[in-house]
Protein backbone atom coordinates (compact mmCIF):
# COMPACT_ATOMS: atom_id res chain seq x y z
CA UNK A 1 -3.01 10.79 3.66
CA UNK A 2 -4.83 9.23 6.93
CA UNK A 3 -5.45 10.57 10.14
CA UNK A 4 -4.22 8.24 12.70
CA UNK A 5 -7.84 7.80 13.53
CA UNK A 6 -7.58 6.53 9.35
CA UNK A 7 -10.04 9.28 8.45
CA UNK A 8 -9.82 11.36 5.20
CA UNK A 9 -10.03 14.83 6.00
CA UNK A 10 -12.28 17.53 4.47
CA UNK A 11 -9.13 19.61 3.33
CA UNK A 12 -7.46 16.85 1.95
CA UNK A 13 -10.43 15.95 -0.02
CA UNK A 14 -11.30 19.55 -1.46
CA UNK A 15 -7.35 20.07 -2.21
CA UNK A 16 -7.42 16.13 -4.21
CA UNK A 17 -10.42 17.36 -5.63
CA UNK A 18 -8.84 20.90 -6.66
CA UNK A 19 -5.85 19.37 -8.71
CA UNK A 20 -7.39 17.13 -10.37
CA UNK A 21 -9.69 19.76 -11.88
CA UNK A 22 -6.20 21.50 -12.81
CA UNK A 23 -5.68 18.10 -14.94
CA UNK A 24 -3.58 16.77 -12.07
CA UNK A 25 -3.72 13.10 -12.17
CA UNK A 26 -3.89 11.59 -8.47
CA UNK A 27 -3.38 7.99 -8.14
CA UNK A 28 -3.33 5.78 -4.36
CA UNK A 29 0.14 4.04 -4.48
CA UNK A 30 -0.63 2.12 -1.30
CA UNK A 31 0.87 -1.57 0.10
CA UNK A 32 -3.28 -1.95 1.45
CA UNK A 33 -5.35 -4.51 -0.26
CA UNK A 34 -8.01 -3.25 -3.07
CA UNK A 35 -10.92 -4.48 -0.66
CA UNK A 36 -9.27 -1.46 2.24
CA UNK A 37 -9.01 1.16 -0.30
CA UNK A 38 -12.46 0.98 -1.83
CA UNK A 39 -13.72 3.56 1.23
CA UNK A 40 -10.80 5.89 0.84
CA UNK A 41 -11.27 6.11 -2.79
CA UNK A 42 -14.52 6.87 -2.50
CA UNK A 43 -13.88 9.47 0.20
CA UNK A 44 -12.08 11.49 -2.36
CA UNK A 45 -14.25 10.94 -5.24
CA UNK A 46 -10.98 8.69 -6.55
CA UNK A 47 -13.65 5.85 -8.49
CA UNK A 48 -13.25 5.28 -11.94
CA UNK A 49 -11.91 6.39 -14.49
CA UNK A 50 -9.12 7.17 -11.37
CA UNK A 51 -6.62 4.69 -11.50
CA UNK A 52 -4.72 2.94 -7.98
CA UNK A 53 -2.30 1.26 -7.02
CA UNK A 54 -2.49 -1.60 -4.34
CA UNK A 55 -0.93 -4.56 -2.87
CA UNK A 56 2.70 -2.88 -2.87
CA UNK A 57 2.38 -2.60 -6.26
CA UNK A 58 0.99 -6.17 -7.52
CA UNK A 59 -2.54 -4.96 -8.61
CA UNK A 60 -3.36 -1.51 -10.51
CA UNK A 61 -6.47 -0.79 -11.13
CA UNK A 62 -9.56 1.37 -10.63
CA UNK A 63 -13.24 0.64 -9.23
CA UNK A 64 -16.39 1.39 -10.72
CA UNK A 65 -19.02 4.26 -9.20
CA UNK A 66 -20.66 1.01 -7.91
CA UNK A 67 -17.95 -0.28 -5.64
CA UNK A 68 -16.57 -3.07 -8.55
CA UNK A 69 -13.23 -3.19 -9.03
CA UNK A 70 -11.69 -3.61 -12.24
CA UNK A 71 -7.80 -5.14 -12.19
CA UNK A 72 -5.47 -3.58 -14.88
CA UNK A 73 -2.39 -5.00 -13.95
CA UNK A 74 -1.30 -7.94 -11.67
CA UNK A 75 2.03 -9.54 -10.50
CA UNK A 76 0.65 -12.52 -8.37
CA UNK A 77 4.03 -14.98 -6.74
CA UNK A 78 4.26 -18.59 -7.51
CA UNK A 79 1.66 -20.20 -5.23
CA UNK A 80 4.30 -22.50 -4.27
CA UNK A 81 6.43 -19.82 -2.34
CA UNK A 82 3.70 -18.50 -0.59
CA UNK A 83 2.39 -21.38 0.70
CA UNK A 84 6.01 -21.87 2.11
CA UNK A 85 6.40 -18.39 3.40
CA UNK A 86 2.83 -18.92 5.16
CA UNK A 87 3.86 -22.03 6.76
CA UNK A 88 7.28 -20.92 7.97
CA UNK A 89 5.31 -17.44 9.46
CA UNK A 90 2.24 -19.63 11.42
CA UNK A 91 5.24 -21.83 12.85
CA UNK A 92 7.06 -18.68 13.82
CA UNK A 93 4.02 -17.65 15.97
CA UNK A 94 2.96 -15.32 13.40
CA UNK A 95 -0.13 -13.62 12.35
CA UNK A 96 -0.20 -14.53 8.00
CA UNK A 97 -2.08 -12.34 5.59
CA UNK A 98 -2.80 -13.62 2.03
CA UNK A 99 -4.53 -10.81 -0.34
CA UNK A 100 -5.36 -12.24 -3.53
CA UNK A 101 -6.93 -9.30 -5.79
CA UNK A 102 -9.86 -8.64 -3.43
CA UNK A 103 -9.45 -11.48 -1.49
CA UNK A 104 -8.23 -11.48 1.82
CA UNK A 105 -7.21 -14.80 3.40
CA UNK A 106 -6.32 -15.60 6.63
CA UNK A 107 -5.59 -19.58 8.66
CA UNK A 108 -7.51 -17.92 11.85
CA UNK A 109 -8.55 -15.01 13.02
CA UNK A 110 -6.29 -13.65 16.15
CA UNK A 111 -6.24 -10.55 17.77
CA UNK A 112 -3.68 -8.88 15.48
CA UNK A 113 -5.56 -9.66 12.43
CA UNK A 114 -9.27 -8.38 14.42
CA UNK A 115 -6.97 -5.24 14.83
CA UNK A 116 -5.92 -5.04 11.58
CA UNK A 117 -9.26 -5.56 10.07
CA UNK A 118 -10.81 -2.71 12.25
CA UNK A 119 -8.38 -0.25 10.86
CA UNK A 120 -8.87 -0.51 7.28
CA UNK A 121 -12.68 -1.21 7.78
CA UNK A 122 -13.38 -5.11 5.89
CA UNK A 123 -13.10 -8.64 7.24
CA UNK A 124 -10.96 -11.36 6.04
CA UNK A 125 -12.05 -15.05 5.49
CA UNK A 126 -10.38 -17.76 7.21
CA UNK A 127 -9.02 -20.49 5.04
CA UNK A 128 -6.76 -23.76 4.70
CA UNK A 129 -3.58 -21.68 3.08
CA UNK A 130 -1.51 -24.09 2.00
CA UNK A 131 -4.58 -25.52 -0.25
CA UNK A 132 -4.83 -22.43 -2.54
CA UNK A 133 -4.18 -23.11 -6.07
CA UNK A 134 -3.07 -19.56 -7.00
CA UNK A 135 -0.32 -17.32 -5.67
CA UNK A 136 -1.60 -14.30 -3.65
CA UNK A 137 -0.53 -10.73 -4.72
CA UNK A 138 1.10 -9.85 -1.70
CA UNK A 139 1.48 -11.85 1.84
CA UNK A 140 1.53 -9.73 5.08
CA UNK A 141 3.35 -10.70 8.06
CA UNK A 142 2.09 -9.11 12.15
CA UNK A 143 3.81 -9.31 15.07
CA UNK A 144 2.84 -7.78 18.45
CA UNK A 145 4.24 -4.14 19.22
CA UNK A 146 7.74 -4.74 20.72
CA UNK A 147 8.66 -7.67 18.96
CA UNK A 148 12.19 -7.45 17.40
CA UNK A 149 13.62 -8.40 13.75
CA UNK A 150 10.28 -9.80 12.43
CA UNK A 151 11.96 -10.05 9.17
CA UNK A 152 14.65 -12.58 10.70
CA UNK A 153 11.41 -14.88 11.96
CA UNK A 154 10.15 -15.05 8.75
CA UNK A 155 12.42 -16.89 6.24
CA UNK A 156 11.95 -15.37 2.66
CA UNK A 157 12.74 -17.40 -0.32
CA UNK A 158 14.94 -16.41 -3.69
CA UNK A 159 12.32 -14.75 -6.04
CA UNK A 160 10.21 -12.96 -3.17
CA UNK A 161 11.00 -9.55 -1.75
CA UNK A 162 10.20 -8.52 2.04
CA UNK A 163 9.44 -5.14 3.06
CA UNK A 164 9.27 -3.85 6.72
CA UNK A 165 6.64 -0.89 6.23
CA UNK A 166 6.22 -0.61 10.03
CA UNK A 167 7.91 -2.55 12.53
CA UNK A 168 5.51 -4.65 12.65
CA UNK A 169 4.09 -5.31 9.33
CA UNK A 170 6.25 -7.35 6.94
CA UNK A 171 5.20 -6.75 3.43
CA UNK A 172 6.16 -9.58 0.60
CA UNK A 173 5.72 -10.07 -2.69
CA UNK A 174 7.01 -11.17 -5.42
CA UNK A 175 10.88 -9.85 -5.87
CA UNK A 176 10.31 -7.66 -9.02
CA UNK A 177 7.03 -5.90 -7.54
CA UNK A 178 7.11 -2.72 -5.64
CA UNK A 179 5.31 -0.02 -5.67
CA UNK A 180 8.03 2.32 -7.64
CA UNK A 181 7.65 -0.41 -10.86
CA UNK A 182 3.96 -0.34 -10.86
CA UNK A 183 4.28 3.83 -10.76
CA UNK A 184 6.90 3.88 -13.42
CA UNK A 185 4.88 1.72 -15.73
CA UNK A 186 1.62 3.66 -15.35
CA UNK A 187 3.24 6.50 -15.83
CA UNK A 188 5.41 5.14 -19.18
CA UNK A 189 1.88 4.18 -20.76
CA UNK A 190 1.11 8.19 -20.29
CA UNK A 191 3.69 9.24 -21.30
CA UNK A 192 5.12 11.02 -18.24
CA UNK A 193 8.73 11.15 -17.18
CA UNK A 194 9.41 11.32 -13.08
CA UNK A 195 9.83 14.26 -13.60
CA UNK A 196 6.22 15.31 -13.50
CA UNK A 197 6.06 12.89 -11.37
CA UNK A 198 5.25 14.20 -7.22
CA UNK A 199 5.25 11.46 -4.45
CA UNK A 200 4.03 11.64 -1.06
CA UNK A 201 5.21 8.64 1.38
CA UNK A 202 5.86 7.98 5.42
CA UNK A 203 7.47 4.36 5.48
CA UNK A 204 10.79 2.24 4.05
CA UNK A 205 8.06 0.47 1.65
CA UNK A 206 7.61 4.16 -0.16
CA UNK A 207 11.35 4.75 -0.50
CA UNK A 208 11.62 3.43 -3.73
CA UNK A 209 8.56 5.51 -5.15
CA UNK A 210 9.82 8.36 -3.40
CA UNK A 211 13.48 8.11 -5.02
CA UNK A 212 11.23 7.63 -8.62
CA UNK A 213 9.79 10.80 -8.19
CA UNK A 214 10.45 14.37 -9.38
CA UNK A 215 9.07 15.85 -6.34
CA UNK A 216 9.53 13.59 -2.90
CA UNK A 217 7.40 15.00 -0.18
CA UNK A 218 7.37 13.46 3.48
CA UNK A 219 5.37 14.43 6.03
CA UNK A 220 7.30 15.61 9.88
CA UNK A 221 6.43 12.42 11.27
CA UNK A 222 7.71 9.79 8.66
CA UNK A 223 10.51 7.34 9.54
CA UNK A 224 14.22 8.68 9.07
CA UNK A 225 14.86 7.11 5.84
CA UNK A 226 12.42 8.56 4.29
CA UNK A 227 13.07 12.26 5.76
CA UNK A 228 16.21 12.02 4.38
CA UNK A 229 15.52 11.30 0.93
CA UNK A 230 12.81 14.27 0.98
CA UNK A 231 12.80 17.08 -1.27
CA UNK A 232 10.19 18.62 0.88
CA UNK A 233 8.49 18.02 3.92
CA UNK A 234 5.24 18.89 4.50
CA UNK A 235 3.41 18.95 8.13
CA UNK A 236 2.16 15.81 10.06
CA UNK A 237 -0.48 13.26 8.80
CA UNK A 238 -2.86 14.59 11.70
CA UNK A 239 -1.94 18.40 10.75
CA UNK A 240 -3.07 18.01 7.05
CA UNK A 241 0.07 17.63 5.55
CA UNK A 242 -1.57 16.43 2.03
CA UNK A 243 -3.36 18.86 1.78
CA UNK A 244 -1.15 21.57 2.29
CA UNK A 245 1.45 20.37 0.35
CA UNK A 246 -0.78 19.91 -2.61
CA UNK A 247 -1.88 23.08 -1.86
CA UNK A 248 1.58 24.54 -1.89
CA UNK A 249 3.72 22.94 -4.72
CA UNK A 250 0.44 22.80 -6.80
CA UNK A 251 -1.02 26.58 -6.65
């Protein structure tokens, strides 16, 4: 959906708008925090009664005209197994993100995270990790650009699930939370079979959602995996391939 500069564009905005005037419901099935979607949403006119997903799936829920965000649905992990994944991650040399609804918790701020909080446009707050009292919805793992099999660094316990949605950003949450489940049971409480259903996705963490849907659309430049398990691929991220694929399979 973003430009590599992370911009919504003006055609993917008028086609999101477009579709949903058709009775199209469009919903953000994203592994970013609530806090890092608030801006997007708001770019495409997405606030409430629009409904998101975020966190990989742990939180649904939707945000008020006035920026508040109102949580539908959330899969927090046992506090206990994050604080261990945390520990094991800073001892590993590596940069630990805890999101906990709109949250965003972090031991110290490096230059990974400063990157990280540039891109999606809020700033974390540094805290003692291993004294929170509740789990967080989803932990993210960085590693510098380069560095190999950051999933075998980071030790992941029995009832937690890691997901590598770039090479170097290890998703985790808790093992029965994904972004496919959290789909699935929106769409159960409407009433709508996968079928109906059209997902757009770049990365291994949208393979699930993408295997869900009716309709799996992948834009030119996505990773392999998820080229391969495309019904249709649309053109690159910085080409406006949103927008013409909802322009296309939704005339």
């Amino acid at each position: 959906l973003l430009t590599s500069d992370h911009r919504v564009t003006a055609a993917a905005a008028e086609q999101v708008a477009r579709v949903r005037a058709q009775g199209v419901e469009v919903v953000l099935t994203t592994s970013r925090p609530p806090r890092a979607l608030w801006p997007i949403l708001a770019d495409l006119g997405l606030v409430a009664p629009a409904v998101f997903i975020a966190s990989q799936g742990a939180l649904t829920g939707r945000y008020s005209p006035a920026g508040h965000l109102h949580v539908l649905a959330r899969e927090p992990m046992p506090v206990a197994l994050a604080r261990q994944v945390a520990a094991g991650a800073v001892a590993a040399g590596r940069s630990v993100n805890w999101y906990s609804a709109e949250r965003w918790l972090v031991p110290a701020i490096d230059e990974l995270i400063a990157t990280e909080s540039a891109i999606v446009g809020c700033a974390p707050e540094v805290a003692d990790l291993g004294a929170e009292t509740e789990g967080p919805d989803k932990l993210l793992i960085l590693a510098p650009v380069g560095t190999e099999g950051l999933a075998g660094t980071v030790p992941i316990p029995a009832g937690l699930a890691a997901l590598a949605s770039t090479p170097t950003h290890l998703e985790i949450t808790r093992a029965d939370v994904d972004k496919a489940v959290a789909l699935g049971r929106l769409c159960a409480a409407r009433g709508i079979g996968p079928e109906q259903v059209m997902a757009m996705g770049d990365g291994p963490n949208d393979l699930a959602m993408l295997t869900f849907a009716g309709i799996a659309v992948a834009p030119a430049n996505a990773h392999p995996d998820v080229l391969a398990v495309a019904d249709v691929r649309t053109d690159s991220n910085d080409e406006d391939g949103v927008a013409h694929a909802l322009a296309r399979l939704i005339p």
